[in-house]
Protein backbone atom coordinates (compact mmCIF):
# COMPACT_ATOMS: atom_id res chain seq x y z
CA UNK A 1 -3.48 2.67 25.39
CA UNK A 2 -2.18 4.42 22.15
CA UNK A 3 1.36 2.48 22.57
CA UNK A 4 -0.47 -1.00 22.67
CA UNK A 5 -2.54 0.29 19.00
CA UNK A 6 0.18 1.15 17.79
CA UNK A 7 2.35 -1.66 18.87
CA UNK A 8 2.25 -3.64 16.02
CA UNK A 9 4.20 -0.96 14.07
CA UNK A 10 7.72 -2.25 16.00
CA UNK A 11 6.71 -6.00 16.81
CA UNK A 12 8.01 -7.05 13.77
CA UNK A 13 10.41 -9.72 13.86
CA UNK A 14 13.64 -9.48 11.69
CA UNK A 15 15.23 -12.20 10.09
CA UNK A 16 18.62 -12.34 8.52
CA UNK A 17 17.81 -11.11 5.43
CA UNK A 18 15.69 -8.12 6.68
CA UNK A 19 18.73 -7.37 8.77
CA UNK A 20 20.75 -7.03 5.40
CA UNK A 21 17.54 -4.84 3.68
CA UNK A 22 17.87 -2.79 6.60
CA UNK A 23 21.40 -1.91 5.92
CA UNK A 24 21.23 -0.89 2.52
CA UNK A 25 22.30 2.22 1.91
CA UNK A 26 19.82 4.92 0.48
CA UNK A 27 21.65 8.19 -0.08
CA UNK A 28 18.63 9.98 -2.33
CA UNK A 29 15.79 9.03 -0.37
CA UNK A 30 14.52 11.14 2.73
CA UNK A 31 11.07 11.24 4.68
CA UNK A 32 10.17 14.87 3.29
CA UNK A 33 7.69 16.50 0.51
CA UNK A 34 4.80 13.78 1.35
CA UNK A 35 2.25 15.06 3.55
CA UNK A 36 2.94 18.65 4.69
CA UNK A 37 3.52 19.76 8.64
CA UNK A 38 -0.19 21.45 8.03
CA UNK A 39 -1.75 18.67 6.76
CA UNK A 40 -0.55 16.43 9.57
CA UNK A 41 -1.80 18.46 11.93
CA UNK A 42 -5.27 18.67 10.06
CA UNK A 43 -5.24 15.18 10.42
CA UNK A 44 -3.90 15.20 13.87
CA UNK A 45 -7.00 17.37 15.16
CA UNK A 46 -9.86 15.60 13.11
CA UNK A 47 -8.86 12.65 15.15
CA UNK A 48 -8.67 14.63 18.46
CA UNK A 49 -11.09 16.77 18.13
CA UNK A 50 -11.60 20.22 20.44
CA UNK A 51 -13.70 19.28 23.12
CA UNK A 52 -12.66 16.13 23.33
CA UNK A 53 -12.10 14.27 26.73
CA UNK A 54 -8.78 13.50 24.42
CA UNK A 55 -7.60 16.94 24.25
CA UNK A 56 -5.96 16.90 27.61
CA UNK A 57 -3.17 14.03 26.43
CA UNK A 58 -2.50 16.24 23.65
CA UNK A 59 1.34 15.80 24.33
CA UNK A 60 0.97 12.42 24.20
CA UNK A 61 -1.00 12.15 21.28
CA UNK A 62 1.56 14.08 19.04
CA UNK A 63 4.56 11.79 20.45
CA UNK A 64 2.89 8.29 19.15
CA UNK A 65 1.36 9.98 15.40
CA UNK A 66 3.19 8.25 12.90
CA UNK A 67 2.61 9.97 9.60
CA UNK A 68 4.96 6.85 7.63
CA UNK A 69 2.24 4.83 8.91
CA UNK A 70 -0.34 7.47 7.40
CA UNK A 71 0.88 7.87 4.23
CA UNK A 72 1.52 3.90 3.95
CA UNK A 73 -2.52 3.83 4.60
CA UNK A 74 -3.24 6.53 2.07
CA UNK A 75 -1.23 4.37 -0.51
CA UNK A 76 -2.67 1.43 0.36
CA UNK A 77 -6.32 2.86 0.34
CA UNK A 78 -5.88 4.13 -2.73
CA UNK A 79 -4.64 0.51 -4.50
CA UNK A 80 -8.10 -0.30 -4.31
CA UNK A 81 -10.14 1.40 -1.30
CA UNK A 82 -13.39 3.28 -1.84
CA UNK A 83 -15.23 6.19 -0.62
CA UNK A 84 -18.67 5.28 -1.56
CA UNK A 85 -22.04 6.72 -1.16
CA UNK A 86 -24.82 4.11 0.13
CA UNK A 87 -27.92 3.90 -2.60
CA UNK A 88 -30.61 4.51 -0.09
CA UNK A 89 -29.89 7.55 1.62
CA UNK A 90 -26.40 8.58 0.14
CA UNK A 91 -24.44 8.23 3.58
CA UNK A 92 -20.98 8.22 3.06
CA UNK A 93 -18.87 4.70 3.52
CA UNK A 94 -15.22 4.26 3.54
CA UNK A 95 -14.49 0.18 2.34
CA UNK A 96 -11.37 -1.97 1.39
CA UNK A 97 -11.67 -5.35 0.32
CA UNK A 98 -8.36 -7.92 0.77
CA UNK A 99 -8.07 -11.45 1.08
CA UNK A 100 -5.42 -10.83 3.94
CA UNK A 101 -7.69 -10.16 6.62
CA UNK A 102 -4.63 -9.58 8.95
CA UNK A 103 -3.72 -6.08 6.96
CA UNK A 104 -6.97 -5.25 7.20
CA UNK A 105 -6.87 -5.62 11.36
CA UNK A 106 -3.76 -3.79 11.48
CA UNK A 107 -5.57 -0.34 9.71
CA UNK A 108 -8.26 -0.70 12.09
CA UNK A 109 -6.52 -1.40 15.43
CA UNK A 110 -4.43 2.03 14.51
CA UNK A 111 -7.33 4.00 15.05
CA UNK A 112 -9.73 1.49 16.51
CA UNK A 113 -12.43 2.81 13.89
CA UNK A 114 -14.81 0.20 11.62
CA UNK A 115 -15.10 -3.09 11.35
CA UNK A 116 -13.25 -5.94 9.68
CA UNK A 117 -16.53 -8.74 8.91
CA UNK A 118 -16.14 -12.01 6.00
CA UNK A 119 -18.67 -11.04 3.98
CA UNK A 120 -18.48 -14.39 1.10
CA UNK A 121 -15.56 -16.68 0.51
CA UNK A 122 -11.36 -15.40 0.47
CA UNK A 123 -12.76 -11.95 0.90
CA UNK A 124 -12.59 -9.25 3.98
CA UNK A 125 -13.93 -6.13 4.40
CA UNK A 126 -12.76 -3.23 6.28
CA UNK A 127 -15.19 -0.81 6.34
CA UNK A 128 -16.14 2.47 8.17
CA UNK A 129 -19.32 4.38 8.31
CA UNK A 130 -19.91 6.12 11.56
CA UNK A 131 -19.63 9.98 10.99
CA UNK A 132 -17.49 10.76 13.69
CA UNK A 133 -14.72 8.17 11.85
CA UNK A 134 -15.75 9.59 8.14
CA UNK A 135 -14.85 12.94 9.65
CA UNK A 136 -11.45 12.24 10.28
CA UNK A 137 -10.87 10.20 6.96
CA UNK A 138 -12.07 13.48 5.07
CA UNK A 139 -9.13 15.13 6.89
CA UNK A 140 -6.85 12.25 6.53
CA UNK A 141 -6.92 12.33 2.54
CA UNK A 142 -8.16 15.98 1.81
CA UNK A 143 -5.12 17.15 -0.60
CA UNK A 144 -3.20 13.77 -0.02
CA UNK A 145 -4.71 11.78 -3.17
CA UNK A 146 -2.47 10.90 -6.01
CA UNK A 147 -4.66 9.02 -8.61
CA UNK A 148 -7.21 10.95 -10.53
CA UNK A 149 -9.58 8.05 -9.46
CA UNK A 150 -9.58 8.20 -6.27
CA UNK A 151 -9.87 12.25 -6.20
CA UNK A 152 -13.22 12.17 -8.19
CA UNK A 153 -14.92 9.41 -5.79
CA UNK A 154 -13.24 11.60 -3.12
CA UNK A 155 -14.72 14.87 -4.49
CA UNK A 156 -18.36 13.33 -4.31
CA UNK A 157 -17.83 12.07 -1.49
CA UNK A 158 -17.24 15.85 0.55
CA UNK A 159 -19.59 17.10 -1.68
CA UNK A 160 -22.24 14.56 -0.15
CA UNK A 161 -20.97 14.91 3.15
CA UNK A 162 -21.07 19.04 3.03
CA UNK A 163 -24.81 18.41 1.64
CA UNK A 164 -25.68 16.70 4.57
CA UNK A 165 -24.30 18.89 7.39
CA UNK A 166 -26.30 22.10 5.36
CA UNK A 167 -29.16 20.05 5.80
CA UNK A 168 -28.97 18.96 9.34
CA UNK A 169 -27.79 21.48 11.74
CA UNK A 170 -27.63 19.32 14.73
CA UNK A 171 -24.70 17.19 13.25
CA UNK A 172 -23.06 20.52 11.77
CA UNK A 173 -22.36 21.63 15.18
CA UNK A 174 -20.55 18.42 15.70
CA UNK A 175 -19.09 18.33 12.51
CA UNK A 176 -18.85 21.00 10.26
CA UNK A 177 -18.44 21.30 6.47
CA UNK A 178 -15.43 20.68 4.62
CA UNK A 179 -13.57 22.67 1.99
CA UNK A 180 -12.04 20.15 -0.80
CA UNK A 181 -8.75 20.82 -1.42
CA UNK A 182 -8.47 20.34 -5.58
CA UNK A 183 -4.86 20.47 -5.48
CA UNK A 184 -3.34 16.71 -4.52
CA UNK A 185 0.47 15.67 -4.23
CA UNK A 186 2.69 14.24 -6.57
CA UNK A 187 4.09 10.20 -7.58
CA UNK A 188 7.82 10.49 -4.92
CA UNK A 189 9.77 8.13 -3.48
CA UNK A 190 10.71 10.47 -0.37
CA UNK A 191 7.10 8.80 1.32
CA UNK A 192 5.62 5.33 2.56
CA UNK A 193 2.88 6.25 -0.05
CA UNK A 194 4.17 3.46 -2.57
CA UNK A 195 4.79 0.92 0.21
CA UNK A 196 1.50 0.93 0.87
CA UNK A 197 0.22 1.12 -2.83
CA UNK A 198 2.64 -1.91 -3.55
CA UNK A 199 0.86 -3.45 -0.38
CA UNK A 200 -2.36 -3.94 -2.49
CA UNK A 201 -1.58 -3.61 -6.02
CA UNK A 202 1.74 -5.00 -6.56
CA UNK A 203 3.36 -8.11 -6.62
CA UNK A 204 7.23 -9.34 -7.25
CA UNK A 205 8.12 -12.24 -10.22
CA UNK A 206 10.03 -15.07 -11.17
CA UNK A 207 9.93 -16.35 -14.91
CA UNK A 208 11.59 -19.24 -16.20
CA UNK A 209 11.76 -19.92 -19.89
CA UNK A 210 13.20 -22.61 -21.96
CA UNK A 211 15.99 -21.11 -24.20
CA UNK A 212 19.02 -22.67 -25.71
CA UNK A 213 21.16 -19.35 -26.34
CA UNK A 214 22.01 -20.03 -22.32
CA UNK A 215 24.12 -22.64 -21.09
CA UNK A 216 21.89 -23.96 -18.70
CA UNK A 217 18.85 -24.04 -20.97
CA UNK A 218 17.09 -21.70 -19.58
CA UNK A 219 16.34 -17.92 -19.33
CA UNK A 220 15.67 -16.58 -15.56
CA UNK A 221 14.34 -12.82 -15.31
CA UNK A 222 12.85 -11.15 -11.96
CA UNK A 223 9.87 -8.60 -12.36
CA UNK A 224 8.85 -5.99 -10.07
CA UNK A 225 4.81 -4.98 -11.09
CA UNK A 226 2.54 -2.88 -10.01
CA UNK A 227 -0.83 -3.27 -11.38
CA UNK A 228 -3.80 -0.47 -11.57
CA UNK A 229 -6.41 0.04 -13.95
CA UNK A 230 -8.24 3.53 -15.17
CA UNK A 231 -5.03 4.96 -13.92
CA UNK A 232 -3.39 6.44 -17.36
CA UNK A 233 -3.00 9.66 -15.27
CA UNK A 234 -0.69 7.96 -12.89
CA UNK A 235 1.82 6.01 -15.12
CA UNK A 236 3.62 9.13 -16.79
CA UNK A 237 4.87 10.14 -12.90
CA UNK A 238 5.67 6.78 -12.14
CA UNK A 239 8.08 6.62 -15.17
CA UNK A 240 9.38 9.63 -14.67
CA UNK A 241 10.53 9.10 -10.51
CA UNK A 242 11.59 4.90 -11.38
CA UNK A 243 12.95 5.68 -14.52
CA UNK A 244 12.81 2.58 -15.71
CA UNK A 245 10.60 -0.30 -17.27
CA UNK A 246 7.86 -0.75 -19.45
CA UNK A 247 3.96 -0.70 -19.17
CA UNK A 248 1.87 -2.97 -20.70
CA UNK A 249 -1.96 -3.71 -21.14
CA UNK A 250 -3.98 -6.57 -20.20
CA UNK A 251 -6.83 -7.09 -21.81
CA UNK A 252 -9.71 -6.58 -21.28
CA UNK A 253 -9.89 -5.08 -18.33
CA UNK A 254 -8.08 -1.57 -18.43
CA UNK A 255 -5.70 -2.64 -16.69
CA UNK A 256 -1.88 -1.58 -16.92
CA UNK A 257 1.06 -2.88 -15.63
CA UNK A 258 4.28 -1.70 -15.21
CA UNK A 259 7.50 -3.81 -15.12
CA UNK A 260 10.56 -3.60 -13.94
CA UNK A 261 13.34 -6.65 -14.73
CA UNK A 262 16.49 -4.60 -14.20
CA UNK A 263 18.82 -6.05 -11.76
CA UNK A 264 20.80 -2.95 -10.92
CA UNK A 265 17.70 -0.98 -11.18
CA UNK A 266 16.02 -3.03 -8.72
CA UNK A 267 19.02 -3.27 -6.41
CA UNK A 268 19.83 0.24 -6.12
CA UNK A 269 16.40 2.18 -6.12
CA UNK A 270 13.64 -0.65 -5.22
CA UNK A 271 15.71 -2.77 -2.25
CA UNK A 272 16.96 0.66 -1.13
CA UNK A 273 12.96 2.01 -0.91
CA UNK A 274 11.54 -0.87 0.93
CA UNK A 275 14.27 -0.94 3.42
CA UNK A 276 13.44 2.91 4.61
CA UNK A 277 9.21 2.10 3.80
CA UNK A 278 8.66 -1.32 4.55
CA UNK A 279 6.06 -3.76 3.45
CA UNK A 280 3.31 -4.22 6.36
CA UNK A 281 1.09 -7.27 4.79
CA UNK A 282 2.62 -10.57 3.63
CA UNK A 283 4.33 -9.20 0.51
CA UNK A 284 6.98 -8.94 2.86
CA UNK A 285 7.49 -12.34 3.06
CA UNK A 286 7.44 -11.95 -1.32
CA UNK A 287 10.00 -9.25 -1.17
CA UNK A 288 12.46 -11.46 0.97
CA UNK A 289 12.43 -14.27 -1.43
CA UNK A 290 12.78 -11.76 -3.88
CA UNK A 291 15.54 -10.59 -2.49
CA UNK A 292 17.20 -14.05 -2.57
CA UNK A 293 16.40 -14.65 -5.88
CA UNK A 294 18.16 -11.43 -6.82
CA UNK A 295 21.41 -12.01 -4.75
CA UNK A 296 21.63 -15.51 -6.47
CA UNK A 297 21.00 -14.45 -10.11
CA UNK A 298 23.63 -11.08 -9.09
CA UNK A 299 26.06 -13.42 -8.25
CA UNK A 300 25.57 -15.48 -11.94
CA UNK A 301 24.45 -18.98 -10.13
CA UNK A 302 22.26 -19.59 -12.14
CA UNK A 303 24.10 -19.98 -15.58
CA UNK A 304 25.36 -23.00 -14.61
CA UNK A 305 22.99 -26.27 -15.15
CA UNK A 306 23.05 -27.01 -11.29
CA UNK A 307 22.38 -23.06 -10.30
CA UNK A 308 19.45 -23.07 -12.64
CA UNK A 309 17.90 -26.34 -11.12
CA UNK A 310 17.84 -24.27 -7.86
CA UNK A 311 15.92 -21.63 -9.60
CA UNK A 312 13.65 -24.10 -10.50
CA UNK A 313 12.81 -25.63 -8.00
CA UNK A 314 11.68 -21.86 -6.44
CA UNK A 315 9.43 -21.34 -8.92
CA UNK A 316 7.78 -24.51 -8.75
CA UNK A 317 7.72 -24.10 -5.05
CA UNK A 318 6.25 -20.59 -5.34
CA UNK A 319 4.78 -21.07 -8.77
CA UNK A 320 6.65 -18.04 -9.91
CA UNK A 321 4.83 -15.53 -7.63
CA UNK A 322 7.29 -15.60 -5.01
CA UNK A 323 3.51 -15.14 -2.93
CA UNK A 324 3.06 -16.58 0.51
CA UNK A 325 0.48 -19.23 1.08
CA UNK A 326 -0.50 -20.40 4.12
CA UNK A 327 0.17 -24.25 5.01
CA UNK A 328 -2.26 -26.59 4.55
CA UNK A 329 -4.30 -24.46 2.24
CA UNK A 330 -6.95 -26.85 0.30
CA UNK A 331 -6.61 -23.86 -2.22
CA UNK A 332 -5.55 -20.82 -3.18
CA UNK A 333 -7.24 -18.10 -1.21
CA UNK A 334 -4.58 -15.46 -0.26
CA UNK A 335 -3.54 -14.76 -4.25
CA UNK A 336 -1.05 -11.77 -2.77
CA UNK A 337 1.25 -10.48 -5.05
């Protein structure tokens, strides 16, 4: 049963060029200081409970975990998931909103916890409110939140859960109060955290600008960004892990994004990342004809009149996005990267 959840963690198909991602080399990087062995196992036992019929496949249990696949989720969630509080009676909800409702079926399936409904137009919601599930999201991102954000809603949230189970003793003996943990990891590439971040909140550029200094008229540049607003506490450890590129503010909506547009930056520390944490929703399909964008421009094709008119004709094919869209599509609904 937990093999067929979790099969579509292998059932990925790999073409060509994933082959070659695959194969990069990536010295620096190794799975290590993201979510600690106790943490993990916090996790682990708010899932399987004690007194669980579960309990007895404990061995079994522990050989299918897969805490890449965690950490991807707690990156992902906290691009733009929220632990919210209901106006009524202040229960405690756990939502994500995508247009990519197949993402979104993927998180659920892996624990086979909420629901995944089409609430108005281009939009899906994941969302989780039964206590038993809360429960084990408390453990899942107790001490595991990066953005300042995300540990305030997460610090009302346990503070409204712990409020309840005073209050009720019949659901304390099933599920007991929580202490917060106020210290939370650090920004590191040695985690899926930012594969799963990217996942919702980043997307991967082509530009094309008219310019007569080059020989073939134009100027092509490719941009790695990843977008988050009221996040000014994040930025400073992003720079300092990527080391490179430059934030910038879009107006008005407190938003910042940060850019990256160097070639040998991007082929030795972002390829290299994604081929050891890859991409689970269709950005993949953005990253690989990002990669082929990059090889071409690497190998100077496209300062010659004829290589640019090949870059051309992927960005009007893509409309500089490098985003997958669906065939047939009578409009842009699935605005990915």
């Amino acid at each position: 049963m937990i093999s067929k959840q979790l099969m579509f963690l292998n059932n990925q198909q790999e073409t060509s060029t994933v082959a070659k991602l695959r194969r990069l080399s990536l010295p620096t990087l190794s799975h290590g200081g993201g979510l600690k062995s106790l943490d993990l196992h916090l996790a682990y036992l708010a899932n399987y409970p004690e007194g669980s019929s579960e309990t007895t496949r404990e061995a079994t249990y522990k050989n299918v975990y897969d805490p890449i696949f965690l950490d991807w989720r707690i990156g992902f969630t906290e691009g733009d998931g929220g632990f919210h509080l209901s106006a009524a009676d202040n229960r405690c909800f756990f939502v994500i909103q995508q247009a990519e409702p197949e993402v979104l079926y993927k998180i659920k399936d892996a624990r086979k916890m909420g629901s995944v409904t089409h609430p108005e137009p281009d939009v899906w919601r994941y969302a989780v409110s039964a206590k038993g599930d809360i429960f084990k999201r408390i453990h899942i991102f107790n001490g595991n939140r990066i953005l300042h954000k995300r540990r305030e809603q997460f610090k009302r949230w346990v503070e409204n859960w712990n409020m309840h189970m005073r209050k009720n003793m019949r659901l304390r003996s099933d599920f007991p109060t929580v202490d917060l943990k106020t210290r939370d990891r650090k920004f590191s590439l040695h985690t899926a955290w930012l594969s799963g971040f990217v996942d919702e909140s980043g997307c991967f550029n082509l530009t094309v600008t008219k310019n007569q200094r080059y020989a073939a008229g134009y100027r092509a540049r490719l941009r790695f960004i990843l977008d988050q607003s009221d996040a000014l506490d994040f930025w400073p450890q992003y720079e300092e892990v990527m080391g490179s590129g430059t934030r910038h503010l879009r107006k008005p909506y407190r938003c910042h994004n940060w850019t990256i547009n160097d070639l040998k930056v991007i082929a030795s520390l972002v390829f290299p990342y994604f081929a050891k944490f890859p991409l689970r929703s269709r950005k993949r399909i953005s990253l690989l004809r990002f990669y082929k964008c990059h090889a071409y421009m690497t190998a100077k094709k496209h300062r010659t009149p004829q290589g640019m008119q090949q870059i051309l004709r992927w960005k009007r094919r893509s409309k500089g996005s490098l985003d997958y869209k669906p065939k047939n599509a009578k409009k842009k609904v699935l605005d990915l990267v």
